[in-house]
N, C-alpha and C. Protein backbone atom coordinates (compact mmCIF):
# COMPACT_ATOMS: atom_id res chain seq x y z
N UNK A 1 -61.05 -63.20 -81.19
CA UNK A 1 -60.51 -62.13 -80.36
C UNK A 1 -59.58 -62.76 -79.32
N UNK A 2 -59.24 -61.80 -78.54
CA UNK A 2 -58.08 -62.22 -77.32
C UNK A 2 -57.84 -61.51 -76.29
N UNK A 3 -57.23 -61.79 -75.30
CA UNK A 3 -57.58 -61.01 -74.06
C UNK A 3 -57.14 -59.35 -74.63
N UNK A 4 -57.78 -58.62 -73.83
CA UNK A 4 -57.08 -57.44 -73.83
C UNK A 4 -57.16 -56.82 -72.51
N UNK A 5 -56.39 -55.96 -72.24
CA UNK A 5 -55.99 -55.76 -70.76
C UNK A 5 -56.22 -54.51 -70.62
N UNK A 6 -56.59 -53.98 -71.66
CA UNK A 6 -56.97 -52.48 -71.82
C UNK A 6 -58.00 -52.10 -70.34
N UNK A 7 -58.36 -51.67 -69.10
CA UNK A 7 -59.37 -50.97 -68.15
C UNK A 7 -60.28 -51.14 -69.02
N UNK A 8 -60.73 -50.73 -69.30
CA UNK A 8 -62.24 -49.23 -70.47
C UNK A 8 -62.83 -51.06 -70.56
N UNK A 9 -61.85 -52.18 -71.29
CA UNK A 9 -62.43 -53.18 -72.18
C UNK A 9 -63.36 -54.04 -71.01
N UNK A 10 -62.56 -54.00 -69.67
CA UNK A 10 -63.62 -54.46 -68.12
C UNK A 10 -64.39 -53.85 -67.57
N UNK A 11 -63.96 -52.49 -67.30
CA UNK A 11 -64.79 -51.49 -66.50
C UNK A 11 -65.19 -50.18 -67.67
N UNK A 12 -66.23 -49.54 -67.86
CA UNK A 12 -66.93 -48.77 -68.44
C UNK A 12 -66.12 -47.47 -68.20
N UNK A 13 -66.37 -46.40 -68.83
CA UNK A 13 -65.79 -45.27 -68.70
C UNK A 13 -64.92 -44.79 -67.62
N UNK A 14 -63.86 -45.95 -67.80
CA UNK A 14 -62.81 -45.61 -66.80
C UNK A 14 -61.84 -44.63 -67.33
N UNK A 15 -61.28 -43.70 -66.46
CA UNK A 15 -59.97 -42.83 -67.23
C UNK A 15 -59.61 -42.81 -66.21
N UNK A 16 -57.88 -41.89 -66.98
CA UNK A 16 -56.94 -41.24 -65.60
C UNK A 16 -56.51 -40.25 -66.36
N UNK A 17 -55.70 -39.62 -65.33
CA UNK A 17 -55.03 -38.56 -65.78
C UNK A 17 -53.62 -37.99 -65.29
N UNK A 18 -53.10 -39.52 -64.80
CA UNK A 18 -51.49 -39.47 -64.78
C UNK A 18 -51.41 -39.27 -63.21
N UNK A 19 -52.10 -38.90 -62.83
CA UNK A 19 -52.43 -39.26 -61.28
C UNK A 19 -53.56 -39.58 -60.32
N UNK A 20 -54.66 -39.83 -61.22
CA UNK A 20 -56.05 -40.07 -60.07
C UNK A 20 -56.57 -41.04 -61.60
N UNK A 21 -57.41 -41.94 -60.95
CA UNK A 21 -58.22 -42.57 -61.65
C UNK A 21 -59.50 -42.10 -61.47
N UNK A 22 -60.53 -42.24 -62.24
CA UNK A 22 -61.96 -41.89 -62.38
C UNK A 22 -62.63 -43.17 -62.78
N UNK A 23 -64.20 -43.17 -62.52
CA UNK A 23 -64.77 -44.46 -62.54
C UNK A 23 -66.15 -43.98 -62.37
N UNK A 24 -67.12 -43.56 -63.45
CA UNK A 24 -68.23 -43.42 -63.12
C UNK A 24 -69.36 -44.10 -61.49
N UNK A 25 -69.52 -43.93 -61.11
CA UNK A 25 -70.35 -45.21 -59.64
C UNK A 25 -71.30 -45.96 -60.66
N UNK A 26 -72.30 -45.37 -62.19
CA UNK A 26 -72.88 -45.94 -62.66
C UNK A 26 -71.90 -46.89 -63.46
N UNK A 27 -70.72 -47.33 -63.63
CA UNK A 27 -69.83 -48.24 -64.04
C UNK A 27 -69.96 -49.61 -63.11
N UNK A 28 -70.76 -49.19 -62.03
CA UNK A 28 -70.77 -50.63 -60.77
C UNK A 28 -71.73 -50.84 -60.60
N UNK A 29 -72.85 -51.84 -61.24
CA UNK A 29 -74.28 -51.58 -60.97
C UNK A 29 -74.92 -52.24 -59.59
N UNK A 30 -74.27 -52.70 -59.03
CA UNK A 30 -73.94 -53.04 -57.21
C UNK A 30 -74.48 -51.50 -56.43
N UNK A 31 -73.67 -50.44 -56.89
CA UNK A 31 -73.80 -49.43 -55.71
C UNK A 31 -74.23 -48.02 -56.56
N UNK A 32 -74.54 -47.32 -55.50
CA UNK A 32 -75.10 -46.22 -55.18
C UNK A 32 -74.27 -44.95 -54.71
N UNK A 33 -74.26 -43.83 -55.33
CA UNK A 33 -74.12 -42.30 -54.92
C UNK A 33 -74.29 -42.67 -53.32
N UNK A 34 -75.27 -42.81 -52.54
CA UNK A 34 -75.16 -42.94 -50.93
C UNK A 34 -74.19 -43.72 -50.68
N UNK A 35 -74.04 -44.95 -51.20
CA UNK A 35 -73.03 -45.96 -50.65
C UNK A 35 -71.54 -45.27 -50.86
N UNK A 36 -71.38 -44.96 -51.90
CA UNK A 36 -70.03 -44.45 -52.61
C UNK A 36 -69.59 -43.07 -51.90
N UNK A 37 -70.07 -42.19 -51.18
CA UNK A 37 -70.27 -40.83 -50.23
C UNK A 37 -68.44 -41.39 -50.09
N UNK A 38 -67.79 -39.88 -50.23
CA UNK A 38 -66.90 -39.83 -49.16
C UNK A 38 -66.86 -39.84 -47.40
N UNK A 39 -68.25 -39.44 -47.58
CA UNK A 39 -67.88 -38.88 -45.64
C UNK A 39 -68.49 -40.10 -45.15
N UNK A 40 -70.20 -40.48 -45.71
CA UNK A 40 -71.22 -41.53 -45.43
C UNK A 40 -71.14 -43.08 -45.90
N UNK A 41 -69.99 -42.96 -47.22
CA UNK A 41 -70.62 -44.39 -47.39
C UNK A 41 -70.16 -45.27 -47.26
N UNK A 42 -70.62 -46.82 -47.73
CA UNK A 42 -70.09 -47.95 -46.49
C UNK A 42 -68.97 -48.74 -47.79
N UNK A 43 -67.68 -48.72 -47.09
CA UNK A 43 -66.68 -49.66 -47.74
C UNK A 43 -67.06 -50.73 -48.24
N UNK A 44 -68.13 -51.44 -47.51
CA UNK A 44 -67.76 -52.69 -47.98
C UNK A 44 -68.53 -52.86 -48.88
N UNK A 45 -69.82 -51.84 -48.85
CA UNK A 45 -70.17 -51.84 -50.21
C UNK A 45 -69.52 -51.86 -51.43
N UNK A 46 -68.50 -50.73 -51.16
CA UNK A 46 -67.91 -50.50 -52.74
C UNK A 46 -67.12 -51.64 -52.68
N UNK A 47 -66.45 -52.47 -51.67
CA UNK A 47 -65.68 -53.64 -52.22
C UNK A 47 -66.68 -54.57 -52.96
N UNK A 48 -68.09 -54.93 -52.64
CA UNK A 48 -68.59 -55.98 -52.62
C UNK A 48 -69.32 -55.09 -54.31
N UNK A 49 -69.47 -54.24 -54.48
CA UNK A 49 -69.19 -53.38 -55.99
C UNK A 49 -68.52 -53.70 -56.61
N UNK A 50 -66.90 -53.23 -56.28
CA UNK A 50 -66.12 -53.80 -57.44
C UNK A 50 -65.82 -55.14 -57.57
N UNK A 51 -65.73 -55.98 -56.52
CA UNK A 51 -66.10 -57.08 -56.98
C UNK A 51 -66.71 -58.21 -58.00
N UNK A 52 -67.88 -57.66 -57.70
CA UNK A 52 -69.34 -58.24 -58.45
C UNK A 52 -69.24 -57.99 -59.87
N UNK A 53 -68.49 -56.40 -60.05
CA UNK A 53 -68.57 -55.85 -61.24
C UNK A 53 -67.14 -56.91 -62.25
N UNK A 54 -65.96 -56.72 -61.62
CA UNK A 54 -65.27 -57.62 -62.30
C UNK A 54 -65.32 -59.14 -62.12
N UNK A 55 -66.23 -59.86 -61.35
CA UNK A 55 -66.76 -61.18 -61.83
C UNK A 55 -67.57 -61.41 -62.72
N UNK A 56 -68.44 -60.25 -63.35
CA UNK A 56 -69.11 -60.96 -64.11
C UNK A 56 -68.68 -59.99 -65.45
N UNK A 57 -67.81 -59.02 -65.55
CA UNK A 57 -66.78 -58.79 -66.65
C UNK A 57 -65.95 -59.99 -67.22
N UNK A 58 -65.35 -60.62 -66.20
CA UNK A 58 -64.58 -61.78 -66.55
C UNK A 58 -65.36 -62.75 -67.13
N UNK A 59 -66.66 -62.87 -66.28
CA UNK A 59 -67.53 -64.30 -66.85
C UNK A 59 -67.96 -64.02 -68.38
N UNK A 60 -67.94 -62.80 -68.24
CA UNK A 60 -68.91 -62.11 -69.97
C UNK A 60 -68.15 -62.57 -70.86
N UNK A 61 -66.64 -62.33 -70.85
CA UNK A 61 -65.78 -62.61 -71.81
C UNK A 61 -65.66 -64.36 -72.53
N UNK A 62 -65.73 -64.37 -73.42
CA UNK A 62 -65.32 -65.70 -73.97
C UNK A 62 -63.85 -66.59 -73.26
N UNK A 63 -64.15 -68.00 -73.34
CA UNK A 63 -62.71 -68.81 -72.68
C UNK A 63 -61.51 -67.81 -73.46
N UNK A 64 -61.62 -67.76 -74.73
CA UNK A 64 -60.71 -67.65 -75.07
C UNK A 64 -59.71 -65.73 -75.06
N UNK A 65 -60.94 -65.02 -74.71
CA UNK A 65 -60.71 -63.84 -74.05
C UNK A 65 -60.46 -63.30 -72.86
N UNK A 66 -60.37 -64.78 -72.39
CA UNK A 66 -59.75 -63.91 -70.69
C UNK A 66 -58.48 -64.26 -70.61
N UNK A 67 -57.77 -63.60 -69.25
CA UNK A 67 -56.73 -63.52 -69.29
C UNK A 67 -56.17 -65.03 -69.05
N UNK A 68 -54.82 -65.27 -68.95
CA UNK A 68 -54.14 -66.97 -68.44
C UNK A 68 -53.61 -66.53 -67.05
N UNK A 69 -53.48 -65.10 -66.48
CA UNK A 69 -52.49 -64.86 -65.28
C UNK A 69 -53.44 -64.43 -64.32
N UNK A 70 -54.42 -64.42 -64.85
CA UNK A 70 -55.75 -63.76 -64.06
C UNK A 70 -56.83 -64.52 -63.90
N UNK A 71 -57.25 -65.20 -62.92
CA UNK A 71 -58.82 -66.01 -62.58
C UNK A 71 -59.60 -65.09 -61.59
N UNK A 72 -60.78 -65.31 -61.52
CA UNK A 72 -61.75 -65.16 -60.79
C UNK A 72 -62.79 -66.46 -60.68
N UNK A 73 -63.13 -66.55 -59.34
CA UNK A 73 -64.61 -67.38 -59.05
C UNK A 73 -64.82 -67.12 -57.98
N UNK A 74 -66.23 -67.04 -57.95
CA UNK A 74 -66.62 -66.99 -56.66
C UNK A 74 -68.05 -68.16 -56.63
N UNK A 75 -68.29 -68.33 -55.21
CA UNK A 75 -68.99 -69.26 -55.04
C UNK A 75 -69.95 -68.39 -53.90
N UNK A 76 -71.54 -69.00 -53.75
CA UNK A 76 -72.30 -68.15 -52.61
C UNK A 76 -73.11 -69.26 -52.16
N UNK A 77 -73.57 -69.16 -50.95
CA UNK A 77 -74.38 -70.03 -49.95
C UNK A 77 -75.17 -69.38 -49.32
N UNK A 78 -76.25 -69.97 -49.24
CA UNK A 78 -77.29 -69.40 -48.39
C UNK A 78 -77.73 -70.01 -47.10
N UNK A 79 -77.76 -69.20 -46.04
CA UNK A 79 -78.25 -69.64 -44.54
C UNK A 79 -79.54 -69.60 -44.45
N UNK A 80 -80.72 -70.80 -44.97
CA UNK A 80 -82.21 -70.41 -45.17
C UNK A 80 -82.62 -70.37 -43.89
N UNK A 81 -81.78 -70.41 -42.18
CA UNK A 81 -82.61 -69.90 -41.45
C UNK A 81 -82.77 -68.26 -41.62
N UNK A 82 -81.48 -67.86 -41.71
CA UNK A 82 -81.48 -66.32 -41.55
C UNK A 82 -82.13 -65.25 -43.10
N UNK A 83 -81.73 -66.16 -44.44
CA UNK A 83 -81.37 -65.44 -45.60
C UNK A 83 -80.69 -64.78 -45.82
N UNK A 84 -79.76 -65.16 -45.26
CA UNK A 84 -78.28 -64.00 -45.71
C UNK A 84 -77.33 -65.45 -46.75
N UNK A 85 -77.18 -64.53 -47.75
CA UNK A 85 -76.36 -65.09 -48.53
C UNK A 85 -74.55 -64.35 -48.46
N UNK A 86 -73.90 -65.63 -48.26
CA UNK A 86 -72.67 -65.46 -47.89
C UNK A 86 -71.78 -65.90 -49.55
N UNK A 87 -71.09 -64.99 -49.91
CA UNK A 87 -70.18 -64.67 -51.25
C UNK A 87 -68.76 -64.93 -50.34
N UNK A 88 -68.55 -65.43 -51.92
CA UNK A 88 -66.63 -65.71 -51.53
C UNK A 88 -65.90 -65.32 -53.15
N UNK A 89 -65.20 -64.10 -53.20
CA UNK A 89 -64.28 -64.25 -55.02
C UNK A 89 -63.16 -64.94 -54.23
N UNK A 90 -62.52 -65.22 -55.43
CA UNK A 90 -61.35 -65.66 -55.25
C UNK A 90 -60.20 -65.23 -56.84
N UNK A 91 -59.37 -64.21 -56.06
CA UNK A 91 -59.27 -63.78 -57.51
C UNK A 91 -57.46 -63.95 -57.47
N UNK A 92 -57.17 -64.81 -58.94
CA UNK A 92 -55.60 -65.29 -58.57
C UNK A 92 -55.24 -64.76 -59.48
N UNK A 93 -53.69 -63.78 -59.06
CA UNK A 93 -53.05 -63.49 -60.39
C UNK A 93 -51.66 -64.27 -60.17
N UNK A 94 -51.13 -64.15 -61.26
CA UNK A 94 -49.61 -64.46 -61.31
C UNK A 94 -48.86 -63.40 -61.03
N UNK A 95 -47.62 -63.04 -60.24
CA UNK A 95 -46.56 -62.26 -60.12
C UNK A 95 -45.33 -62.65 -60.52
N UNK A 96 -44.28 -61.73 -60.71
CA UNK A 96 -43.01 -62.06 -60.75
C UNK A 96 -42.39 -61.94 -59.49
N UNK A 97 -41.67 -63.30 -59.53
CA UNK A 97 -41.66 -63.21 -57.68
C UNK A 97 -40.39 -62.35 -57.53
N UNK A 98 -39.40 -61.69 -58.10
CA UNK A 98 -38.58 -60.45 -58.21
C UNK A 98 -39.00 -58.78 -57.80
N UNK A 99 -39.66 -58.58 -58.68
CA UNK A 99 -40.76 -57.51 -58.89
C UNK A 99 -41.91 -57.75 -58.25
N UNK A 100 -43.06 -58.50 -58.11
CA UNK A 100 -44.42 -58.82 -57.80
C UNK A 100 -45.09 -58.12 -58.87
N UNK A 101 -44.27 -57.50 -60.07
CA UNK A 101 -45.57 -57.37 -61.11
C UNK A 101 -46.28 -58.53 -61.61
N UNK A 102 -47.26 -57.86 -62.40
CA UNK A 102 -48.12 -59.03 -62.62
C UNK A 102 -47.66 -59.71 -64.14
N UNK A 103 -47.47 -60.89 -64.14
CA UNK A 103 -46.65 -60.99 -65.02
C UNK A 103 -46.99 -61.40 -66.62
N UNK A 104 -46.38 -61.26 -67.66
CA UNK A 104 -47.07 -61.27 -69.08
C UNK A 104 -47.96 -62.53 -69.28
N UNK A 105 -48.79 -62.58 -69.70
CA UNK A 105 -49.72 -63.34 -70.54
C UNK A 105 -48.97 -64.17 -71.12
N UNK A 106 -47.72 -63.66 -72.18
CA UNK A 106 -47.52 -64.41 -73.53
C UNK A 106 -46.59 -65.92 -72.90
């Protein structure tokens, strides 16, 4: 196989409809209906959601199925006085430095 760039093939029942994207919350197994609230819930949850969710999409994939313009890693540490574990992604794409699209694979 080989990369494919297709949404749906990273994230689970993703759609659109030419102007809004959709994304089940059970597509992020990080967060929660409370967290995800328009009025109540907490941002950084859903960042630290989608996150999590496309690091270990990427990790799932075989070397030879991920992308070449696209990395992810992240690394985490733990403070054993407190127990808070501190996360870092680091997620690099390539652009066209003209455009800033992201630029082809081939």
């Amino acid at each position: 196989m080989a990369f494919s760039p297709v949404p749906t093939d990273w994230i689970a029942n993703w759609s659109e409809d030419g102007t809004n994207i959709t994304v089940p919350i059970a597509s992020f197994p990080e967060l929660t209906a409370a967290e995800a609230d328009a009025a109540t819930g907490d941002i950084r949850k859903i960042v630290w959601a989608i996150l999590e969710k496309l690091y270990q999409a990427y990790n799932a994939k075989a070397t030879a199925d991920r992308p070449t313009k696209w990395t992810v890693t992240k690394s985490s540490s733990v403070n054993t006085q407190t127990g808070v574990v501190t996360n870092s992604f680091i997620h690099t794409i390539y652009t066209e430095i003209s455009t800033q699209e992201v630029a082809d694979e081939s």
